[in-house]
N, C-alpha and C. Protein backbone atom coordinates (compact mmCIF):
# COMPACT_ATOMS: atom_id res chain seq x y z
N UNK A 1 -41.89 -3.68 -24.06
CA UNK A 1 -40.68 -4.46 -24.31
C UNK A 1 -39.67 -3.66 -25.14
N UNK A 2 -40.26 -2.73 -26.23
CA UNK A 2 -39.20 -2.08 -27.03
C UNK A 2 -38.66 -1.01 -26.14
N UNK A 3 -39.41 -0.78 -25.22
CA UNK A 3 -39.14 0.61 -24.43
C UNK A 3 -37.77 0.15 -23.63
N UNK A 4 -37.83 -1.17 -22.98
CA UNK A 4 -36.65 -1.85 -22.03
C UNK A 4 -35.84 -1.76 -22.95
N UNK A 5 -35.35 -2.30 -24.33
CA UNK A 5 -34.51 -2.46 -25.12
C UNK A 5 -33.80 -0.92 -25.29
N UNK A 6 -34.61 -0.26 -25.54
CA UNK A 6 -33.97 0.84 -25.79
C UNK A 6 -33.41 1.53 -24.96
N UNK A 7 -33.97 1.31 -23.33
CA UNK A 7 -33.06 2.10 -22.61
C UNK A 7 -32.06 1.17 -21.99
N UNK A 8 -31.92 -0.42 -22.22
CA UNK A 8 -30.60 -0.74 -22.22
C UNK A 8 -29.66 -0.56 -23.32
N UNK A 9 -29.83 -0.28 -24.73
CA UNK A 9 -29.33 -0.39 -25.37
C UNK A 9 -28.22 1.82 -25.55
N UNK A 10 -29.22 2.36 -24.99
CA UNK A 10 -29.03 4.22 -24.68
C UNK A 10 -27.98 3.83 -23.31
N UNK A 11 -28.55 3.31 -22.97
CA UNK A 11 -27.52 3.05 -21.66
C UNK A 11 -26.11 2.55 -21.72
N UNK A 12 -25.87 1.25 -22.23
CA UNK A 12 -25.03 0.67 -23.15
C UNK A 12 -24.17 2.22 -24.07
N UNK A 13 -24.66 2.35 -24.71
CA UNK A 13 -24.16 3.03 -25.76
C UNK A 13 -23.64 4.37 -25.20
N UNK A 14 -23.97 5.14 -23.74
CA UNK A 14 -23.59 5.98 -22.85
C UNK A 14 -22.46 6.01 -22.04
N UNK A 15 -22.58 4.67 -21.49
CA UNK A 15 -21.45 3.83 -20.95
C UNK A 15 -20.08 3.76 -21.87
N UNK A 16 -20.69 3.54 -22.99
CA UNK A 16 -19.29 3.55 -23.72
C UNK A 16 -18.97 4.61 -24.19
N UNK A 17 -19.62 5.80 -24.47
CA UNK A 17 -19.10 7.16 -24.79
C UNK A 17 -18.06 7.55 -23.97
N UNK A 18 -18.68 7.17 -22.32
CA UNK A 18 -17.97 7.74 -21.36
C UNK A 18 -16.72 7.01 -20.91
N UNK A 19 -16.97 5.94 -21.33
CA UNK A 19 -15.52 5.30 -21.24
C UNK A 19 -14.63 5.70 -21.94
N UNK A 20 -14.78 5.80 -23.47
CA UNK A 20 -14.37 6.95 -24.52
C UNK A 20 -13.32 8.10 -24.00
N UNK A 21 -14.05 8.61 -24.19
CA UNK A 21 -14.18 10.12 -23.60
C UNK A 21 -12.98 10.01 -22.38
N UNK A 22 -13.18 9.86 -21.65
CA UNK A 22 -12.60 9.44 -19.99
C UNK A 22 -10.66 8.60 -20.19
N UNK A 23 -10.83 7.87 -21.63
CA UNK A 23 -9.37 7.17 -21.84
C UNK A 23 -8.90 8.22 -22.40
N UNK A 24 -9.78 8.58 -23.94
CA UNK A 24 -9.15 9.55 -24.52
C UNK A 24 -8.20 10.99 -23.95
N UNK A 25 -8.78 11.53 -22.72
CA UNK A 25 -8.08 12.37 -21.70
C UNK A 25 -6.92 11.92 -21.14
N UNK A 26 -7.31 10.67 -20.41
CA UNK A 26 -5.93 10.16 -19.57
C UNK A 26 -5.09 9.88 -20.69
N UNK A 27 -5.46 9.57 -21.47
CA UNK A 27 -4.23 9.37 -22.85
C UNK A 27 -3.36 10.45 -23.16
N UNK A 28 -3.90 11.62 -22.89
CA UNK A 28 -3.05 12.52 -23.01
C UNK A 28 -2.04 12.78 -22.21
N UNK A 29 -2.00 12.39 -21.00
CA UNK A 29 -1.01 12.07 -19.66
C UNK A 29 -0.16 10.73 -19.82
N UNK A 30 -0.34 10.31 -20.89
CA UNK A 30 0.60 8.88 -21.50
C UNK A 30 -0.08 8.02 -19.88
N UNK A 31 -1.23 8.20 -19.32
CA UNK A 31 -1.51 7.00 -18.57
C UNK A 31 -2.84 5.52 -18.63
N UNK A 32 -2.92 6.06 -19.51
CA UNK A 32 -3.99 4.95 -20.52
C UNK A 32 -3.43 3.15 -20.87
N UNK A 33 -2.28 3.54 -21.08
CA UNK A 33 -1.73 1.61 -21.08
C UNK A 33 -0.69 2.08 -20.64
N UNK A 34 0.46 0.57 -20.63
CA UNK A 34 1.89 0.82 -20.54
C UNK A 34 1.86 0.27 -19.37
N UNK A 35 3.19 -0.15 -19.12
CA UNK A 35 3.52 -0.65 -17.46
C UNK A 35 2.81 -0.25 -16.43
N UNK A 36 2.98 1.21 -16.51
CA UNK A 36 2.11 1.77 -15.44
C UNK A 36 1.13 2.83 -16.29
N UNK A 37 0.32 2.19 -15.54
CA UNK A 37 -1.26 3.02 -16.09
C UNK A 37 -2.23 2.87 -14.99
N UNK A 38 -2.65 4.34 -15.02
CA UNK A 38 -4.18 4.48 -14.49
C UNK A 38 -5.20 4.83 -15.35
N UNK A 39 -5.94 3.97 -16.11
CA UNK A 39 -7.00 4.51 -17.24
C UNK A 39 -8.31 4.51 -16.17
N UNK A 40 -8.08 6.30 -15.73
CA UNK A 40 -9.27 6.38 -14.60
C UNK A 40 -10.67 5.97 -15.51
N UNK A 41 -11.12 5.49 -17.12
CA UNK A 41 -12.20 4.79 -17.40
C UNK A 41 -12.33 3.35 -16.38
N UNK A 42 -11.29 2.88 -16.38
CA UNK A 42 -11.53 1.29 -15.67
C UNK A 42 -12.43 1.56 -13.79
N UNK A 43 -12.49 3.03 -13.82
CA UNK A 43 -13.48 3.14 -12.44
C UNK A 43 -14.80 2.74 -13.11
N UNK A 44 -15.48 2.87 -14.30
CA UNK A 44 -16.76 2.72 -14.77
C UNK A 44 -16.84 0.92 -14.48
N UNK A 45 -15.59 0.25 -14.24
CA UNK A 45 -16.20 -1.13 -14.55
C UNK A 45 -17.16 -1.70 -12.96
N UNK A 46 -17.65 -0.50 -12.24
CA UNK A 46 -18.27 -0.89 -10.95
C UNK A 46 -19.51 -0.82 -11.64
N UNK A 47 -20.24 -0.29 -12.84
CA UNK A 47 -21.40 0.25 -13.03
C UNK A 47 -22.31 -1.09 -13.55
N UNK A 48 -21.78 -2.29 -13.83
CA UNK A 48 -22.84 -3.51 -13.56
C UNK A 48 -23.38 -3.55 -12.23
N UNK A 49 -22.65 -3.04 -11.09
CA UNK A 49 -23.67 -2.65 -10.26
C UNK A 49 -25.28 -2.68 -10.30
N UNK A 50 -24.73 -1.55 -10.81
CA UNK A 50 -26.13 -0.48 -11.35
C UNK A 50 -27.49 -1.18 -12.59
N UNK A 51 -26.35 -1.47 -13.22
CA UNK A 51 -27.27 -1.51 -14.75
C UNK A 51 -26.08 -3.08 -15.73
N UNK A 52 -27.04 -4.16 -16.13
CA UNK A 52 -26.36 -4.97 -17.55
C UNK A 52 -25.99 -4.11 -18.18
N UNK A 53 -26.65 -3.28 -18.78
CA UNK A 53 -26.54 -2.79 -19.74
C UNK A 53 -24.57 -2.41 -20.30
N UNK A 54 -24.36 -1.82 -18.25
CA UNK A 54 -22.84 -1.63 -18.56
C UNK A 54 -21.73 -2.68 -19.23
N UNK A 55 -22.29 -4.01 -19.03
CA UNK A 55 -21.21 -4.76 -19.72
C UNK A 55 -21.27 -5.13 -21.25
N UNK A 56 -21.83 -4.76 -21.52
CA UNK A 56 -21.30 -4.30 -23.10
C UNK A 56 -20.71 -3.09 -23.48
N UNK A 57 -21.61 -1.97 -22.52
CA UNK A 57 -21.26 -0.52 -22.62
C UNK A 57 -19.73 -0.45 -22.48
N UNK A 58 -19.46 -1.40 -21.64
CA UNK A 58 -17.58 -1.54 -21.08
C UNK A 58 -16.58 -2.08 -22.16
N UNK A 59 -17.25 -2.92 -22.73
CA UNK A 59 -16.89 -3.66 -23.52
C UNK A 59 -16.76 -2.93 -24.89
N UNK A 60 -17.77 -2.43 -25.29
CA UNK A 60 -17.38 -1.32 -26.30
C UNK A 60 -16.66 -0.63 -26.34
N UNK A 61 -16.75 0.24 -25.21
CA UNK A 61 -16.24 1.50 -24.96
C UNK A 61 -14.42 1.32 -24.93
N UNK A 62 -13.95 0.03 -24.26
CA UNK A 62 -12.75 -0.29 -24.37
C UNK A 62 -12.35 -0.80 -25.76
N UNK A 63 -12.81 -1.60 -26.32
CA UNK A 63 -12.32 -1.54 -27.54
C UNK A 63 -12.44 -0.37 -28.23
N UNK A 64 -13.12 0.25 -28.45
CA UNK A 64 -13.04 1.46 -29.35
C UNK A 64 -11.75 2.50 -28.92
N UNK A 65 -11.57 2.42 -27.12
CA UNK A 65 -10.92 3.29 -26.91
C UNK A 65 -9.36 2.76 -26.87
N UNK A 66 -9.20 1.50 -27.12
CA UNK A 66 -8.16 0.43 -27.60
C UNK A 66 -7.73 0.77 -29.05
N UNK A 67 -8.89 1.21 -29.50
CA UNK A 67 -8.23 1.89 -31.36
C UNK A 67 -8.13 2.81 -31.47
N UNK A 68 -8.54 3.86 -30.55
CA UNK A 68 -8.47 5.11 -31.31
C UNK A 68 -6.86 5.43 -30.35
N UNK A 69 -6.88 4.57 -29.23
CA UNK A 69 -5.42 5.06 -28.88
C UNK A 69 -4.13 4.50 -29.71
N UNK A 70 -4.37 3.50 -30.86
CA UNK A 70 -3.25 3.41 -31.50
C UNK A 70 -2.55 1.95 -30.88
N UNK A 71 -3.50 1.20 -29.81
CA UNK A 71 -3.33 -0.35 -29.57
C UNK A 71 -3.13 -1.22 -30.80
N UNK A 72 -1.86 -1.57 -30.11
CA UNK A 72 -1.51 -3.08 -31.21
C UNK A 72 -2.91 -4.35 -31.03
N UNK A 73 -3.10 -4.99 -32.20
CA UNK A 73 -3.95 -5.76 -32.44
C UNK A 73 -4.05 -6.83 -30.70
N UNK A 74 -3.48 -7.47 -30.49
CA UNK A 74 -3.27 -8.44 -29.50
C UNK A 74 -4.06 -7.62 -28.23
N UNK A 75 -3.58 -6.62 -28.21
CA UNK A 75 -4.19 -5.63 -26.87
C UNK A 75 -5.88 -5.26 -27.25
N UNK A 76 -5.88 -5.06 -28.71
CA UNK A 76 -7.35 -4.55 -28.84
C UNK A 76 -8.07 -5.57 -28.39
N UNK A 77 -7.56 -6.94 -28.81
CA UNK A 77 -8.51 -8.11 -28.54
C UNK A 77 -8.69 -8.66 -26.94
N UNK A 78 -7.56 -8.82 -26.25
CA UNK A 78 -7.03 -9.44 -25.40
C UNK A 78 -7.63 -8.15 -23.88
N UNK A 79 -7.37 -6.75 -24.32
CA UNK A 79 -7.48 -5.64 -23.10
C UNK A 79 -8.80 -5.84 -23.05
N UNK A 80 -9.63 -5.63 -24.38
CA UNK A 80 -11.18 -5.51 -24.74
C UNK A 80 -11.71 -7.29 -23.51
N UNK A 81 -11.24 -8.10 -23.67
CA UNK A 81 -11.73 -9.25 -23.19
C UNK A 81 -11.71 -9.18 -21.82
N UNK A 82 -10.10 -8.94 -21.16
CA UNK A 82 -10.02 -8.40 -19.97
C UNK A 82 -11.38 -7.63 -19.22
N UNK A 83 -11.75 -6.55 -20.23
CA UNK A 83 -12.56 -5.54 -19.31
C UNK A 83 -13.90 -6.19 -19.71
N UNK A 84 -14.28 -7.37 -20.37
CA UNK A 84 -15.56 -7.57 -20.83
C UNK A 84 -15.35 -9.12 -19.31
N UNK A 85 -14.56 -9.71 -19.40
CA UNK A 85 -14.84 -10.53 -18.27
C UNK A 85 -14.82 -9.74 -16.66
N UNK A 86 -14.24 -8.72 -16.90
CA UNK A 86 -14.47 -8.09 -15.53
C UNK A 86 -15.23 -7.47 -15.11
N UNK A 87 -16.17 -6.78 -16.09
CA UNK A 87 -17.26 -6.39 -16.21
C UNK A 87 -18.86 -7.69 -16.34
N UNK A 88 -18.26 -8.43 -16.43
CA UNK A 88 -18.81 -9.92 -16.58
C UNK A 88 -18.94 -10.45 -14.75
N UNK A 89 -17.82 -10.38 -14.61
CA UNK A 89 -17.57 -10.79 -12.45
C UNK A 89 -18.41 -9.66 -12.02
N UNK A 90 -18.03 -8.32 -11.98
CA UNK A 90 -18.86 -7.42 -11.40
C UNK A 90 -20.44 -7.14 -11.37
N UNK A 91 -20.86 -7.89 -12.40
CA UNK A 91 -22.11 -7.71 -12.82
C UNK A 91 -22.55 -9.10 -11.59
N UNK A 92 -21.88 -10.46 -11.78
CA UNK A 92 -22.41 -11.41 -10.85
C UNK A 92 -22.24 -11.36 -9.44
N UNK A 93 -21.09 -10.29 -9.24
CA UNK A 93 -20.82 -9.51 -8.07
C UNK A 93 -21.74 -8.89 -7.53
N UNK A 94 -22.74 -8.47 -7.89
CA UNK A 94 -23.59 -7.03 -8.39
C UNK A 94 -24.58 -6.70 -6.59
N UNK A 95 -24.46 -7.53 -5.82
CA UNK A 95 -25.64 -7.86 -4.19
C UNK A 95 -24.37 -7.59 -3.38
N UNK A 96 -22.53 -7.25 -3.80
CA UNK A 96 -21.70 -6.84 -2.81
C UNK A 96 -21.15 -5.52 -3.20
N UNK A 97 -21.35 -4.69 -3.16
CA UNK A 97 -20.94 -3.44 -3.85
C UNK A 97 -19.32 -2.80 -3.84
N UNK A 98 -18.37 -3.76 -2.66
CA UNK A 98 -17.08 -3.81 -2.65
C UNK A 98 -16.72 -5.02 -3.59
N UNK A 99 -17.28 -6.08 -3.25
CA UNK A 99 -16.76 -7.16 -3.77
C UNK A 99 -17.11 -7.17 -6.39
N UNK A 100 -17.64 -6.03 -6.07
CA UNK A 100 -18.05 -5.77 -7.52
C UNK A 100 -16.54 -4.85 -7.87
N UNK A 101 -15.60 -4.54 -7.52
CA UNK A 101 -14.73 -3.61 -7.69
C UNK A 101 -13.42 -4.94 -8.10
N UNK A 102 -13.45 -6.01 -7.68
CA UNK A 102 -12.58 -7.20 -8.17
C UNK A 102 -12.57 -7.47 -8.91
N UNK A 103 -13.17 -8.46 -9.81
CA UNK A 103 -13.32 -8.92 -10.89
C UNK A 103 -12.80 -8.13 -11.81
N UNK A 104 -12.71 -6.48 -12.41
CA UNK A 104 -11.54 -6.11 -12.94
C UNK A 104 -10.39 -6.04 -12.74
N UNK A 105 -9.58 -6.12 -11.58
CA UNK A 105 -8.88 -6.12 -10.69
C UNK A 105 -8.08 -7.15 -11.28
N UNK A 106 -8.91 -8.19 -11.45
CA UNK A 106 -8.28 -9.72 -11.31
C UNK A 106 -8.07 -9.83 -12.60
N UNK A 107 -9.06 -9.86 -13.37
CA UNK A 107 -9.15 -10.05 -15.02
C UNK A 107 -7.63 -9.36 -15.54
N UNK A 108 -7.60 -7.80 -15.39
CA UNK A 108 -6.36 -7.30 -15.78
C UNK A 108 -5.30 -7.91 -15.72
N UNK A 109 -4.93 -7.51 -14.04
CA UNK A 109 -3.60 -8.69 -13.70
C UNK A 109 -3.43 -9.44 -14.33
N UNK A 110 -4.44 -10.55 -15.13
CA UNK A 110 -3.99 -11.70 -15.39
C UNK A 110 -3.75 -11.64 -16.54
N UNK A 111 -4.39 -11.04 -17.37
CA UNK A 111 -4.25 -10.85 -18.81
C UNK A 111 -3.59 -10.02 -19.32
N UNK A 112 -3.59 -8.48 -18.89
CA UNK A 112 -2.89 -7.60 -19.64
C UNK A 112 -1.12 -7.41 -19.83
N UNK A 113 -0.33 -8.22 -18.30
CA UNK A 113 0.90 -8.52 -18.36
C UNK A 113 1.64 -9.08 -19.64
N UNK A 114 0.47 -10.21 -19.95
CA UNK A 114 1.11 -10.57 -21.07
C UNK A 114 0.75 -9.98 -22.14
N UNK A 115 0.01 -9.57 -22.01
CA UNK A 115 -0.18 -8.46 -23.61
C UNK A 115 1.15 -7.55 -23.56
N UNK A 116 1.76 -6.74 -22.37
CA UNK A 116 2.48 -5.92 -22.56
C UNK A 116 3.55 -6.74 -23.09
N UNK A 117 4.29 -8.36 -22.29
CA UNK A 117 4.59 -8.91 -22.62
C UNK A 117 5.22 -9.19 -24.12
N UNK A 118 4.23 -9.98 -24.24
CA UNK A 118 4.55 -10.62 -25.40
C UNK A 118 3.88 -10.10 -26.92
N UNK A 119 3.06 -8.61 -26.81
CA UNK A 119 2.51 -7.89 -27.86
C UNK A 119 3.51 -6.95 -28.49
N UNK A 120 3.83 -6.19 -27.25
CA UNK A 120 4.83 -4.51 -26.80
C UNK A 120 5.95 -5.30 -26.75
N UNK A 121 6.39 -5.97 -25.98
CA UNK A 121 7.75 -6.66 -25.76
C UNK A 121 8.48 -6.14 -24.72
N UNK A 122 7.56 -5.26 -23.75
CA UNK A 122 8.21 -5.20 -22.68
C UNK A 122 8.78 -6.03 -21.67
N UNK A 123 9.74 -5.38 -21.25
CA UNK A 123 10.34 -6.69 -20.14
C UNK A 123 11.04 -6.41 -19.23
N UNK A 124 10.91 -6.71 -17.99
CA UNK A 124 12.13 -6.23 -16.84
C UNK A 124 12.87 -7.32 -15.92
N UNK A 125 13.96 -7.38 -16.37
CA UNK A 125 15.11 -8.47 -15.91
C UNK A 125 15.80 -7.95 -14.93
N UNK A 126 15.99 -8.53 -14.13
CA UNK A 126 16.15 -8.52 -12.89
C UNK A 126 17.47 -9.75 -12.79
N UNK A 127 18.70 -9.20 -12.07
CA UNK A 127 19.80 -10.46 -12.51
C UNK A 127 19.59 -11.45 -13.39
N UNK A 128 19.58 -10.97 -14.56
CA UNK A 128 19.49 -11.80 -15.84
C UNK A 128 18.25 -12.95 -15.72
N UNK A 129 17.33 -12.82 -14.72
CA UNK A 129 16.05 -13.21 -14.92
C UNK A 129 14.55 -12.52 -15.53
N UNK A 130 14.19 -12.47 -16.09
CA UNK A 130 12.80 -12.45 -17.01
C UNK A 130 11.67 -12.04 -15.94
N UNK A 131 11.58 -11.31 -15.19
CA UNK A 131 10.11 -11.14 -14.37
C UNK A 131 9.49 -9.96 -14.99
N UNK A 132 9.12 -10.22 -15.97
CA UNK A 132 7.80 -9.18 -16.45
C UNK A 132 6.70 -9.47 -16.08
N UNK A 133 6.02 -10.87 -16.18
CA UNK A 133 4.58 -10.71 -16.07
C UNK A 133 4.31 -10.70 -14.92
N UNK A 134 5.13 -11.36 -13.68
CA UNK A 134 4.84 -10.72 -12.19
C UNK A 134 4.93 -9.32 -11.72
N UNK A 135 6.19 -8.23 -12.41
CA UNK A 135 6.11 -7.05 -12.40
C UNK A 135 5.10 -6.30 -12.50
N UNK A 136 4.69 -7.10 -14.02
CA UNK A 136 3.62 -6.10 -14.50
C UNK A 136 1.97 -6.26 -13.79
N UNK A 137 2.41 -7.52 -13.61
CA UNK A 137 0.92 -8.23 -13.07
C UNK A 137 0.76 -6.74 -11.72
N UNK A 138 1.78 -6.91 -11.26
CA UNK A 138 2.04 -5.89 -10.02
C UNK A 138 1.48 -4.78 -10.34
N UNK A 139 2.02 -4.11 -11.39
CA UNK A 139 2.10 -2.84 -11.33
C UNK A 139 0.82 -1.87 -12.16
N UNK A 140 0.12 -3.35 -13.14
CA UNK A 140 -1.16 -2.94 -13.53
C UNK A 140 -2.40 -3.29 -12.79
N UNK A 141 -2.01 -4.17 -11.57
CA UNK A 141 -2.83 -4.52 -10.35
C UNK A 141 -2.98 -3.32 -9.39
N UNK A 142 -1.96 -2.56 -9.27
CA UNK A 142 -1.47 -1.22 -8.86
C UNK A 142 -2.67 -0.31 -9.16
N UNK A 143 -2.58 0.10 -10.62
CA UNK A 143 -3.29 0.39 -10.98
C UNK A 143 -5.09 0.66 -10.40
N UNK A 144 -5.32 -0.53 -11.54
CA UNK A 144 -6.23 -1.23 -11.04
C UNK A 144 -7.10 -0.91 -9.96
N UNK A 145 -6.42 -0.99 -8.77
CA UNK A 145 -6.67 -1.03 -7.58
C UNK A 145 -7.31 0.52 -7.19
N UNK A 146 -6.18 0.87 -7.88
CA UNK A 146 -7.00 3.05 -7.88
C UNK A 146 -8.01 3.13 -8.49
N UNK A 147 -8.38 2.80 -9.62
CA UNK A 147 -9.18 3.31 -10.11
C UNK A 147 -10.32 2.62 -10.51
N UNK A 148 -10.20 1.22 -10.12
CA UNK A 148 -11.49 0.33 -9.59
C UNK A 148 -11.91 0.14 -8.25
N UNK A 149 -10.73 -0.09 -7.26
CA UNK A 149 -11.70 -0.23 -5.71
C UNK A 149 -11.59 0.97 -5.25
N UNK A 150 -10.71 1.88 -5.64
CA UNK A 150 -10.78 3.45 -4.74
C UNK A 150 -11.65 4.14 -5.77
N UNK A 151 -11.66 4.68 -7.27
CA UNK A 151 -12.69 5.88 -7.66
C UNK A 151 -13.74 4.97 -7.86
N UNK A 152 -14.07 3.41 -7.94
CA UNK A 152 -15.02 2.50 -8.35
C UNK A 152 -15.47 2.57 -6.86
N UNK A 153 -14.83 2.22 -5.56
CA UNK A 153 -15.78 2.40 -4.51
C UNK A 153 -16.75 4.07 -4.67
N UNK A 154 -15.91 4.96 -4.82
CA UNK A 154 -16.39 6.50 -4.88
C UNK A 154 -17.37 6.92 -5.65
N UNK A 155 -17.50 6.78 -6.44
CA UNK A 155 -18.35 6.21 -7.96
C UNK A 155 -19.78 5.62 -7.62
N UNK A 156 -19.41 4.32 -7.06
CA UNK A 156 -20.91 4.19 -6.44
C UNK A 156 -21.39 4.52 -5.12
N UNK A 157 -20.65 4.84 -3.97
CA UNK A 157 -21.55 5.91 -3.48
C UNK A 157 -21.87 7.23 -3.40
N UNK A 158 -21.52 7.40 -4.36
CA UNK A 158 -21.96 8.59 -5.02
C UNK A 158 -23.31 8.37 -6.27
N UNK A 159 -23.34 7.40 -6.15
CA UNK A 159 -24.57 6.90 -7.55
C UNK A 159 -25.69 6.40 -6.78
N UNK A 160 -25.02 5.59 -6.16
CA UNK A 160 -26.43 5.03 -5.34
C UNK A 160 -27.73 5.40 -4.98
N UNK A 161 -27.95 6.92 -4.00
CA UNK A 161 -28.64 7.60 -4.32
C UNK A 161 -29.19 7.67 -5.17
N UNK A 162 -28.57 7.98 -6.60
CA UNK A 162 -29.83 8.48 -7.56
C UNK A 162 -30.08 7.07 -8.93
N UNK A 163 -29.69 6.02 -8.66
CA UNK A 163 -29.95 4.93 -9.13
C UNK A 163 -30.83 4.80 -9.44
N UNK A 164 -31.80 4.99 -8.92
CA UNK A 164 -33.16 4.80 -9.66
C UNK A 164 -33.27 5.96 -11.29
N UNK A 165 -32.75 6.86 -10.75
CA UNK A 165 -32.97 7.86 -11.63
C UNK A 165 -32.04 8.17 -12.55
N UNK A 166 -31.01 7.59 -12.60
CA UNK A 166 -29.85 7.72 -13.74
C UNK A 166 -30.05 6.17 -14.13
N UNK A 167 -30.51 5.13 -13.31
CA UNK A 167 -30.09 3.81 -14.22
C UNK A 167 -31.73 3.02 -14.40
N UNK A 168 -32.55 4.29 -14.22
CA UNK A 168 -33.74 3.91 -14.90
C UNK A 168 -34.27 2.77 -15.95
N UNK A 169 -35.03 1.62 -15.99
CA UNK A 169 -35.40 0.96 -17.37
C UNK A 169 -36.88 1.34 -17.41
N UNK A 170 -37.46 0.16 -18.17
CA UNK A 170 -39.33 0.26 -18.28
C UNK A 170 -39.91 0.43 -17.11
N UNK A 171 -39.44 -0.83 -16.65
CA UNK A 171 -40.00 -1.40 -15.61
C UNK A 171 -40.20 -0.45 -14.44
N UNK A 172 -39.08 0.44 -13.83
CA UNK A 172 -38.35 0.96 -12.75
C UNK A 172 -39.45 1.96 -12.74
N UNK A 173 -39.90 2.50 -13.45
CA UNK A 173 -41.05 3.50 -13.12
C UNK A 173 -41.93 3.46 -12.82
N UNK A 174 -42.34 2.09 -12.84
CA UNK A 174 -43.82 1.98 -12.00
C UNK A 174 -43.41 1.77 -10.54
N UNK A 175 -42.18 1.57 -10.55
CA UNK A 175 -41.69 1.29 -8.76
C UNK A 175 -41.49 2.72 -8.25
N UNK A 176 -41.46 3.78 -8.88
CA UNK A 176 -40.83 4.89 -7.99
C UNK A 176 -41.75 5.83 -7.68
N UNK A 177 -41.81 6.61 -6.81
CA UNK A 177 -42.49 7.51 -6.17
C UNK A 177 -43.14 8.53 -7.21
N UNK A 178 -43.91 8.99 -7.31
CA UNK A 178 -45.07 9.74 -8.04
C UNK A 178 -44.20 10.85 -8.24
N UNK A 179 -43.48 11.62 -6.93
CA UNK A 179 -42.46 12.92 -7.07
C UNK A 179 -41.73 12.42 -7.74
N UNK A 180 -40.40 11.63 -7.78
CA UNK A 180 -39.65 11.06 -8.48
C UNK A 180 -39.68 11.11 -9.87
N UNK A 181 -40.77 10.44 -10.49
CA UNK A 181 -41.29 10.23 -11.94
C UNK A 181 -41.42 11.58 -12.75
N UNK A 182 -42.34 12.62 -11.48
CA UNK A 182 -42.35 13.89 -12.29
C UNK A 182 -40.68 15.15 -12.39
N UNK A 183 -39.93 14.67 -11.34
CA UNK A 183 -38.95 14.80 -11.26
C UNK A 183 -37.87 14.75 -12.75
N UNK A 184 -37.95 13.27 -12.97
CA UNK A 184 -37.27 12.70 -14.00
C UNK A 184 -37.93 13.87 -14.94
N UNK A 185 -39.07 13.69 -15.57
CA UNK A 185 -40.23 14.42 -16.96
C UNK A 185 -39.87 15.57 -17.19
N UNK A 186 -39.73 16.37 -15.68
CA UNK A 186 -39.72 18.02 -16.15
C UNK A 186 -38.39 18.74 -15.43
N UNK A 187 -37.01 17.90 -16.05
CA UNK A 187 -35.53 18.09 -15.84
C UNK A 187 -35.36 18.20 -17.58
């Protein structure tokens, strides 16, 4: 039982390095938030797929990477929730391996508009009408869309394959092939 804990909890805690890691870069391309953003981390939110473990790992990993980029309070709370309920759908998603690429998709759209909204104070008027949060809904759905159903489709088939062996727990080793096991030991 401590053995499961720990490799959800290594797992978890991996997940969020790499989410880390992965914003911190695109941040340097100013494409991490903002109207238009591709935070190629939001491809990791397919990895409930794979493993629970990722939705906390997601969940961490975005908030942390929500502070170290210098996010106003409203966004730390509000982006962090976003990617923890979408990572939340994907995980119950988890038996359609396209249909696991939504639930961030959706979560964003709905939430992060108004963070830019009414946190940032962005806004785009259009003949003296107010359409930001449909804009934005747009344009961080935009997003979204790249780097959850296109590198999030890519992502997992490219993982799939070795699933057993990168998203390993206790349990998973008594299921796998004798080569396999010694495989894992003496890498």
């Amino acid at each position: 039982m401590k053995t499961k804990k720990l490799y959800f909890i290594t797992q978890a805690a991996m997940i969020a390095a790499i989410y880390i890691v992965m914003t911190m870069f695109i941040n340097t391309f100013n494409l991490a938030s903002g109207t238009i953003q591709i935070r190629v981390s939001e491809a990791l939110t397919v990895l409930p797929f794979f493993t629970p473990a990722a939705v906390p790992g997601l969940f961490i990993g975005c908030l942390l990477s929500n502070l170290l980029t210098g996010a106003m309070l409203p966004d730390v709370i509000f982006g962090s929730l976003a990617t923890l309920l979408g990572a939340l759908g994907s995980y119950a998603l988890r038996e359609h391996s396209f249909l696991v690429t939504l639930p961030p998709v959706i979560a964003n759209m709905v939430i992060i508009p108004f963070v830019l909204r009414y946190a940032y104070g962005m806004t785009f008027v259009v003949h003296g009408v107010d359409i930001s949060i449909p804009f934005q809904a747009l344009t961080v759905g935009a997003g979204e869309v790249i780097t959850c159903c296109i590198l999030g489709s890519v992502l997992i088939k490219a993982l799939t394959p070795y699933r057993h062996l990168i998203f390993q727990s206790d349990g998973d080793s008594e299921k796998q092939p004798v080569a396999a096991n010694n495989a894992v030991r003496h890498k």
